[in-house]
C-alpha atoms as a PDB file:
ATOM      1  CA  UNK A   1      24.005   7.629  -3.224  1.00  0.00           C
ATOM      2  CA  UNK A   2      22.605   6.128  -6.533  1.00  0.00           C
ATOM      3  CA  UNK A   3      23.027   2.368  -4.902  1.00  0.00           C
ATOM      4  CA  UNK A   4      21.059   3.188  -1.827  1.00  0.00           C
ATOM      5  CA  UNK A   5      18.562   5.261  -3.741  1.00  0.00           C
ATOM      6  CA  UNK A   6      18.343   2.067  -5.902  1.00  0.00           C
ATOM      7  CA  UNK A   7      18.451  -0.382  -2.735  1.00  0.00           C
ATOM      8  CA  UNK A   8      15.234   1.649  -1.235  1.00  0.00           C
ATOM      9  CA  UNK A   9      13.306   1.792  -4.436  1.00  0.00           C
ATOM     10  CA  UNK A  10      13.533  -1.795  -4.742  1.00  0.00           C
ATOM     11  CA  UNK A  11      12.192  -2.483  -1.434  1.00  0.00           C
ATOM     12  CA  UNK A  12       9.702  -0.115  -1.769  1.00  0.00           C
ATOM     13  CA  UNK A  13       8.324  -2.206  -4.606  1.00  0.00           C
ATOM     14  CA  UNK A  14       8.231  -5.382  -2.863  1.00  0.00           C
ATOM     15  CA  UNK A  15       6.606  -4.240   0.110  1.00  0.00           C
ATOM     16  CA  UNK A  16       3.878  -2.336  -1.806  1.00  0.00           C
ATOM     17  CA  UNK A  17       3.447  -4.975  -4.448  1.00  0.00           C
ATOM     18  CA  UNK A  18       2.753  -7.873  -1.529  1.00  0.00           C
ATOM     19  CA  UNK A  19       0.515  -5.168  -0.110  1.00  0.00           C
ATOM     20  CA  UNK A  20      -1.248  -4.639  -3.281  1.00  0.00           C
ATOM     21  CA  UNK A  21      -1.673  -8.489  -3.853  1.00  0.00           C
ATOM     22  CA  UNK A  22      -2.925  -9.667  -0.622  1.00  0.00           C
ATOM     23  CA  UNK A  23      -4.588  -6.205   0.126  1.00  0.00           C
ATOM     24  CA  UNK A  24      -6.791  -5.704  -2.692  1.00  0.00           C
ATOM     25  CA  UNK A  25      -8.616  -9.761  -2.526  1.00  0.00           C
ATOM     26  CA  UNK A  26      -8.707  -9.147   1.153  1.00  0.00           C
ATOM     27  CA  UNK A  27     -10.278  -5.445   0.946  1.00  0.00           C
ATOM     28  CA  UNK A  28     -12.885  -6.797  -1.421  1.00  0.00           C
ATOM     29  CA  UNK A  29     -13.763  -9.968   0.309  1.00  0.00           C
ATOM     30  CA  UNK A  30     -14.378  -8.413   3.334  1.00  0.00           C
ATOM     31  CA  UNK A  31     -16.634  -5.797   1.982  1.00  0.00           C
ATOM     32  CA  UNK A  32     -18.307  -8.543  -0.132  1.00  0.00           C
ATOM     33  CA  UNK A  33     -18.798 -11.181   2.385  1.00  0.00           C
ATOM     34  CA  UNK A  34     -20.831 -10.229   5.747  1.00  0.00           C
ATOM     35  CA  UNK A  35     -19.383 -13.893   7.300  1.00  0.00           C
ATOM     36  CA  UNK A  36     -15.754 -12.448   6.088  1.00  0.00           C
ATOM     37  CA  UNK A  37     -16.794  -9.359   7.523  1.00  0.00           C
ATOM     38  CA  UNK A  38     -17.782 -10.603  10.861  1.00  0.00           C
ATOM     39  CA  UNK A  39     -14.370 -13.210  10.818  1.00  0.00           C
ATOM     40  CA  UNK A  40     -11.552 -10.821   9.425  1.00  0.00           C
ATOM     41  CA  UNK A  41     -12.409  -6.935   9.805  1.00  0.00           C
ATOM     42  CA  UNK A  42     -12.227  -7.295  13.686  1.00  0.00           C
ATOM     43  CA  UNK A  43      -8.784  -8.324  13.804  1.00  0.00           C
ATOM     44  CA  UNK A  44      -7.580  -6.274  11.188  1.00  0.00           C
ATOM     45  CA  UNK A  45      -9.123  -3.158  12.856  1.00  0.00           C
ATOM     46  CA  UNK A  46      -7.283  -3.956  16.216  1.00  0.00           C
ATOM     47  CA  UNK A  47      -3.813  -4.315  14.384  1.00  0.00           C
ATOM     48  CA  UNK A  48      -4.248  -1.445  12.555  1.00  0.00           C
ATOM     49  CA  UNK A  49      -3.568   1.377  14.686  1.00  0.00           C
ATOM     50  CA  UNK A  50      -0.321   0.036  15.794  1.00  0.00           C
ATOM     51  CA  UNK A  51       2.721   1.906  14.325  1.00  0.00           C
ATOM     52  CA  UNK A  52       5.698   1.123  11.847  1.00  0.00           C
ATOM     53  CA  UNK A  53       7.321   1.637  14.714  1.00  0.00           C
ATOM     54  CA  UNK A  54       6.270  -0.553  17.152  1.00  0.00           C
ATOM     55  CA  UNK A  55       6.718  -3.280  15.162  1.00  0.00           C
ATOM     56  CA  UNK A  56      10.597  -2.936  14.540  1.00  0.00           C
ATOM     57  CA  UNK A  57      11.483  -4.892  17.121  1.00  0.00           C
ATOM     58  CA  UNK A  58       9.835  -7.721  15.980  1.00  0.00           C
ATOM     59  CA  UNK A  59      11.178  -7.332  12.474  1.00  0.00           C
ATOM     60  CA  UNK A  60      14.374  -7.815  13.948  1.00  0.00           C
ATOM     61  CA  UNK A  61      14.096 -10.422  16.387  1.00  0.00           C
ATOM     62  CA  UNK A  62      12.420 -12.347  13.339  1.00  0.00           C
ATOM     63  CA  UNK A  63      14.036 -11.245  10.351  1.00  0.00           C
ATOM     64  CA  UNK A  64      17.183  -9.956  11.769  1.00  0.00           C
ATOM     65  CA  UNK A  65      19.108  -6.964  10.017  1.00  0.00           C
ATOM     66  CA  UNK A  66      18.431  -7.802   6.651  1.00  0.00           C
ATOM     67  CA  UNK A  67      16.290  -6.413   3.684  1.00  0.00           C
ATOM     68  CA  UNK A  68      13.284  -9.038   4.392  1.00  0.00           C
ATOM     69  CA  UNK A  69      12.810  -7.062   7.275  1.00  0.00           C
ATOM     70  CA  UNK A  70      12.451  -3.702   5.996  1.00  0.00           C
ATOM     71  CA  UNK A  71      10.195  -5.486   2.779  1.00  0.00           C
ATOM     72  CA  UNK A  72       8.091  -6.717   5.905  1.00  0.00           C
ATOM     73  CA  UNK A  73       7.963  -3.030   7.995  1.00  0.00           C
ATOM     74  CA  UNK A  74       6.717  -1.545   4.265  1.00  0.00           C
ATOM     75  CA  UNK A  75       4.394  -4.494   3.390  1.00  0.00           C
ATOM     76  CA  UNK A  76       2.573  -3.704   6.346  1.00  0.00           C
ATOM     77  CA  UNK A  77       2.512   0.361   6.607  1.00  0.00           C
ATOM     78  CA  UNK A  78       1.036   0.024   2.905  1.00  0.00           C
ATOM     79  CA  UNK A  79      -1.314  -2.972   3.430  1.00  0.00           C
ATOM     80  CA  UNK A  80      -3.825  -1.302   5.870  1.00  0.00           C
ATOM     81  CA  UNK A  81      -4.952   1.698   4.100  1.00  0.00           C
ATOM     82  CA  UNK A  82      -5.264  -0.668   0.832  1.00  0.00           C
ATOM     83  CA  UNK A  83      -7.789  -2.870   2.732  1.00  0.00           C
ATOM     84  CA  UNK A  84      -9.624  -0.701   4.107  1.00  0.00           C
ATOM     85  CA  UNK A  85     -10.366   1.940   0.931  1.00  0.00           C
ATOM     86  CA  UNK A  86     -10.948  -1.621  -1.163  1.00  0.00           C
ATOM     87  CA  UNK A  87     -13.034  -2.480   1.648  1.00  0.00           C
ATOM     88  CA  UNK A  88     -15.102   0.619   1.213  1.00  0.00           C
ATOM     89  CA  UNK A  89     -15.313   0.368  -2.321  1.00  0.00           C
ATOM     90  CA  UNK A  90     -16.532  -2.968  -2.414  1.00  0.00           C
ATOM     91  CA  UNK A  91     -19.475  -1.686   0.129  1.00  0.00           C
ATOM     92  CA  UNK A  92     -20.178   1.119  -1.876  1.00  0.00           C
ATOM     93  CA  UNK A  93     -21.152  -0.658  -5.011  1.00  0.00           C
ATOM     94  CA  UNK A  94     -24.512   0.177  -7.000  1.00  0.00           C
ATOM     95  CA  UNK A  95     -26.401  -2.324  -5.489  1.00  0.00           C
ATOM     96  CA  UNK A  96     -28.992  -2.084  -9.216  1.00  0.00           C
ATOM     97  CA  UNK A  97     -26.009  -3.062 -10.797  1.00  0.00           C
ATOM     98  CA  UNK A  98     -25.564  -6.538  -8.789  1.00  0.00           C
ATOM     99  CA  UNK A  99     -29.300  -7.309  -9.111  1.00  0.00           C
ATOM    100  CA  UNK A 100     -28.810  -6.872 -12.343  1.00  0.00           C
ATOM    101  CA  UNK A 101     -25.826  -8.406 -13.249  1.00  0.00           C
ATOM    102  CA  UNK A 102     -27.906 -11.317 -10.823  1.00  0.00           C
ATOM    103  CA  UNK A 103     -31.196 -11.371 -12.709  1.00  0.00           C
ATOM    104  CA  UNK A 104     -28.693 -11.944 -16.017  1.00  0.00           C
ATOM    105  CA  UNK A 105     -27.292 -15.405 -14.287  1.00  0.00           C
ATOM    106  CA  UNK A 106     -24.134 -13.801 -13.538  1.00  0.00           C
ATOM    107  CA  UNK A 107     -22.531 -15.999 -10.504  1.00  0.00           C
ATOM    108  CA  UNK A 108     -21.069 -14.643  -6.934  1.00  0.00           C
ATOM    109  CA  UNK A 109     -17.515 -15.118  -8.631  1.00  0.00           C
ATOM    110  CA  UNK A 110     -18.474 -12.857 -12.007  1.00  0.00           C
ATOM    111  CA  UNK A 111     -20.323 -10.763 -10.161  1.00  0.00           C
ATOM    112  CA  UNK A 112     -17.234  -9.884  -8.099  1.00  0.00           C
ATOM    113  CA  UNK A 113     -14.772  -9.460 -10.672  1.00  0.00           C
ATOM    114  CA  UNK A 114     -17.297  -7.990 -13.325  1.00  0.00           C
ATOM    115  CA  UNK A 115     -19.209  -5.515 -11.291  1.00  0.00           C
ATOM    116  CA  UNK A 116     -17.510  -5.253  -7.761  1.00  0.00           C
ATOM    117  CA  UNK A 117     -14.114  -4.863  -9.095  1.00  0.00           C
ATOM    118  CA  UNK A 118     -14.524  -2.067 -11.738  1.00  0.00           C
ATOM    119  CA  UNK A 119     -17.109  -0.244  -9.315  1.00  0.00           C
ATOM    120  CA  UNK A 120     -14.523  -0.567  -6.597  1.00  0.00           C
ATOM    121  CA  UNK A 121     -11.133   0.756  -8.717  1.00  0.00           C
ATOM    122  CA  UNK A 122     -11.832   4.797  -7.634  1.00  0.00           C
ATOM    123  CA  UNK A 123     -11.195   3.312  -3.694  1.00  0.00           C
ATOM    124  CA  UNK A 124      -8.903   0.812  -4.346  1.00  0.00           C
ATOM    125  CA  UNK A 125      -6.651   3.547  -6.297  1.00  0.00           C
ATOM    126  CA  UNK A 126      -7.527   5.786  -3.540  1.00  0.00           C
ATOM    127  CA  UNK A 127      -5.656   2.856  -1.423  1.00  0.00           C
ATOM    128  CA  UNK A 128      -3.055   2.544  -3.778  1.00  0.00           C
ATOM    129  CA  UNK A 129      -1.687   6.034  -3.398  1.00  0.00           C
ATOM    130  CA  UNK A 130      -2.132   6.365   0.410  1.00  0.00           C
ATOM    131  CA  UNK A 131      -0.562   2.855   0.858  1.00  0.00           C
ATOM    132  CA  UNK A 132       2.784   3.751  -1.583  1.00  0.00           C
ATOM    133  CA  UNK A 133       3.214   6.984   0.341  1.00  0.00           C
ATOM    134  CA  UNK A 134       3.065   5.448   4.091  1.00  0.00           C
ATOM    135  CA  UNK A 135       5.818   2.687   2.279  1.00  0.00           C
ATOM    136  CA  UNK A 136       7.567   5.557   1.745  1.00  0.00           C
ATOM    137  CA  UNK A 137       7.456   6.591   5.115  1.00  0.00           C
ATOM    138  CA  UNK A 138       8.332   3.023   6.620  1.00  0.00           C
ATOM    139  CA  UNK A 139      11.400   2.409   3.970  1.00  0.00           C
ATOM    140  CA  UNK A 140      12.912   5.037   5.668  1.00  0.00           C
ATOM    141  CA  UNK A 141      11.864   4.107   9.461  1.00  0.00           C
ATOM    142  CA  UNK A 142      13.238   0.516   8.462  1.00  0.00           C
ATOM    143  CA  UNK A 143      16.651   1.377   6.922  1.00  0.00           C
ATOM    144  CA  UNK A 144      17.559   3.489   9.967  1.00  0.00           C
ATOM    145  CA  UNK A 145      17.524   0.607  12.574  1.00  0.00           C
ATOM    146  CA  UNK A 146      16.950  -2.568  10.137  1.00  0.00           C
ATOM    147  CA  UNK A 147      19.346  -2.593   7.318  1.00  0.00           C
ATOM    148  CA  UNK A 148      22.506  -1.306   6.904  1.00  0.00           C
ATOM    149  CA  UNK A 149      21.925   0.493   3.457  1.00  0.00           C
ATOM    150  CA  UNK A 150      19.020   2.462   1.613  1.00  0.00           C
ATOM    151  CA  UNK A 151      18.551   6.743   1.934  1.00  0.00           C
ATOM    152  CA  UNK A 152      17.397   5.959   5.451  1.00  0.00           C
ATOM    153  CA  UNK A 153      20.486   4.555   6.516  1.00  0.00           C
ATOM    154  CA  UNK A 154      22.227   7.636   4.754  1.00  0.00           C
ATOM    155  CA  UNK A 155      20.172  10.357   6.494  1.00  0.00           C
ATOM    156  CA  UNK A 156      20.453   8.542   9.872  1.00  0.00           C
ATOM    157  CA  UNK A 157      24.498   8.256   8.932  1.00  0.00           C
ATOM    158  CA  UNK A 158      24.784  11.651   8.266  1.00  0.00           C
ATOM    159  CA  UNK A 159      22.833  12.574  11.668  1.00  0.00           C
ATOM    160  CA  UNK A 160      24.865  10.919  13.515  1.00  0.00           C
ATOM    161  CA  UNK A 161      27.819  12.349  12.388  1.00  0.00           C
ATOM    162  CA  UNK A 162      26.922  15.766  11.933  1.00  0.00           C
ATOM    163  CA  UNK A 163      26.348  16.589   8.132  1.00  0.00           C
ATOM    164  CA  UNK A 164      22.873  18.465   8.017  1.00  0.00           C
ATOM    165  CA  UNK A 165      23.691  19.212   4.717  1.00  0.00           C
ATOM    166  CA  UNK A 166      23.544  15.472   3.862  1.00  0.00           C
ATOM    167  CA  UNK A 167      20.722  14.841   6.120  1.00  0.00           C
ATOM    168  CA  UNK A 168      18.722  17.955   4.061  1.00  0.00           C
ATOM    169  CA  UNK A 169      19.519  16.694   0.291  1.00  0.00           C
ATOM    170  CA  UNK A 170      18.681  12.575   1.423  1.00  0.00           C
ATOM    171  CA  UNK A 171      14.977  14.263   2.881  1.00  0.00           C
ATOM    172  CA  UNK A 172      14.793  16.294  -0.501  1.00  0.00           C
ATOM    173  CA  UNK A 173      15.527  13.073  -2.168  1.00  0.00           C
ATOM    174  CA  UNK A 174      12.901  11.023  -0.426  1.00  0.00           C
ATOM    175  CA  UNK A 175      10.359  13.352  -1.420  1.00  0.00           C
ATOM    176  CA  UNK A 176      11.021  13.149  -5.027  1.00  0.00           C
ATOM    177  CA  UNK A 177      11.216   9.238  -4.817  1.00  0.00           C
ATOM    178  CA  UNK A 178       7.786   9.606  -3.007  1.00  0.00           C
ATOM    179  CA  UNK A 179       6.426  12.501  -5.926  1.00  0.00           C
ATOM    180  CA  UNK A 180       7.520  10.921  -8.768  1.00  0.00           C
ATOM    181  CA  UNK A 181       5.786   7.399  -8.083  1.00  0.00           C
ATOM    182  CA  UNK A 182       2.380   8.582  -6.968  1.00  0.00           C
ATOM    183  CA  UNK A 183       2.855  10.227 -10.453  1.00  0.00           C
ATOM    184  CA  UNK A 184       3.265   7.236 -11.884  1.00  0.00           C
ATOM    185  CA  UNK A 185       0.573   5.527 -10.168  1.00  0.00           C
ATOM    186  CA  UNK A 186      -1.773   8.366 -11.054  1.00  0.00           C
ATOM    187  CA  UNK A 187      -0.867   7.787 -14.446  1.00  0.00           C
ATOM    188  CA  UNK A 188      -1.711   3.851 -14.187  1.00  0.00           C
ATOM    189  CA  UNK A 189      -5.203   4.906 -12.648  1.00  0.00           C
ATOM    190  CA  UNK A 190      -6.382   7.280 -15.521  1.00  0.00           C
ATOM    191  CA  UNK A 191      -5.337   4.695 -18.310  1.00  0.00           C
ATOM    192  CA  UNK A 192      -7.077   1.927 -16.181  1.00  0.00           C
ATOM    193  CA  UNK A 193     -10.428   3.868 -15.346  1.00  0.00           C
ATOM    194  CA  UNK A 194     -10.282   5.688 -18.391  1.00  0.00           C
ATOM    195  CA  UNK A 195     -13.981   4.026 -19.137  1.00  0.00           C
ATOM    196  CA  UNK A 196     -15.060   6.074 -16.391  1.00  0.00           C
ATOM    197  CA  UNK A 197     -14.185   8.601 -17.467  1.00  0.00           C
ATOM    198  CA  UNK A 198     -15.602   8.546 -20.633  1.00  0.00           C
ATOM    199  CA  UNK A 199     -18.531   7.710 -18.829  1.00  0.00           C
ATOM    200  CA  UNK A 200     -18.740  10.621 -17.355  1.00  0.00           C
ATOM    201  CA  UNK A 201     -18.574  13.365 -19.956  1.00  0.00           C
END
């Protein structure tokens, strides 16, 4: 149990991690840039509503049945709500903060990591959490038909041989897995906007 508790873990974190790093750029140049706007968020918004699911077969026939393929199922069921709350965040900036930050010289490239960025973090965190529970959800989707190993493989395993019992403790399992990182991440997210905070009291 500990192995394939271990095995999903780890490919949580590489499917959220990717997400994270080609989510959060995306997310904010999209709802920085009207011209990446107009060129990106279409295409995005059409893939979007198709399911974990629906994309197994494809994993497969690319990736076969091996762990790249379940990293890729995860990548993608966190990557869409990260875009889309950075996406909103980056929209939703003070706009007298970039004139501002503009009438002080500051260039499109400070002005995005200096004022976009920190005004965006509530969202993008927002995104963060969503994304790493859907990951979650598609580590387990993945390990029943695309791996042979991970608590998904277990639960469907012990389905398919009978043993509720198992089936019961690997779903109580999950959940924890799933609890106990949002923790963490909520922990990350008060140290990191802990300026805000301040700011606000």
């Amino acid at each position: 149990w500990t192995s394939n508790a271990q095995y999903s873990s780890i490919r949580v974190a590489q499917g959220f991690v990717l997400a994270v790093l080609l989510g959060v750029p995306l997310g904010l140049t999209i709802g920085w840039s009207r011209l990446a706007a107009r060129m990106l968020d279409p295409a995005l918004q059409s893939l979007r509503p198709i399911p974990i699911t629906a994309w197994l077969p494809f994993s497969i026939a690319v990736f076969g049945i091996r762990d790249i393929g379940s990293v890729f199922l995860i990548f993608l069921g966190a990557f869409y709500p990260i875009v889309v709350n950075t996406t909103q965040g980056a929209r939703d900036v003070e706009r007298n903060l970039v004139r501002a930050a503009t009438m002080m010289g500051a260039s499109r490239g400070q002005l995005l990591l200096r004022v976009v960025l920190p005004s965006a973090m509530p969202s993008i965190f927002t995104g963060l959490r969503i994304g790493l529970g859907v990951a979650w959800t598609a580590v387990i989707v993945s390990e029943m038909v695309a791996v042979k190993s991970g608590l998904g493989y277990v639960l469907w395993d012990a389905y398919y041989v009978g043993r509720m019992d198992i089936v019961l403790a690997d779903m109580v399992s999950i959940g924890a897995f799933g609890y106990l990182s949002d923790r963490l991440l909520v922990a990350i997210e008060r140290r990191v906007l802990r300026w805000r905070m301040l700011q606000n009291h």
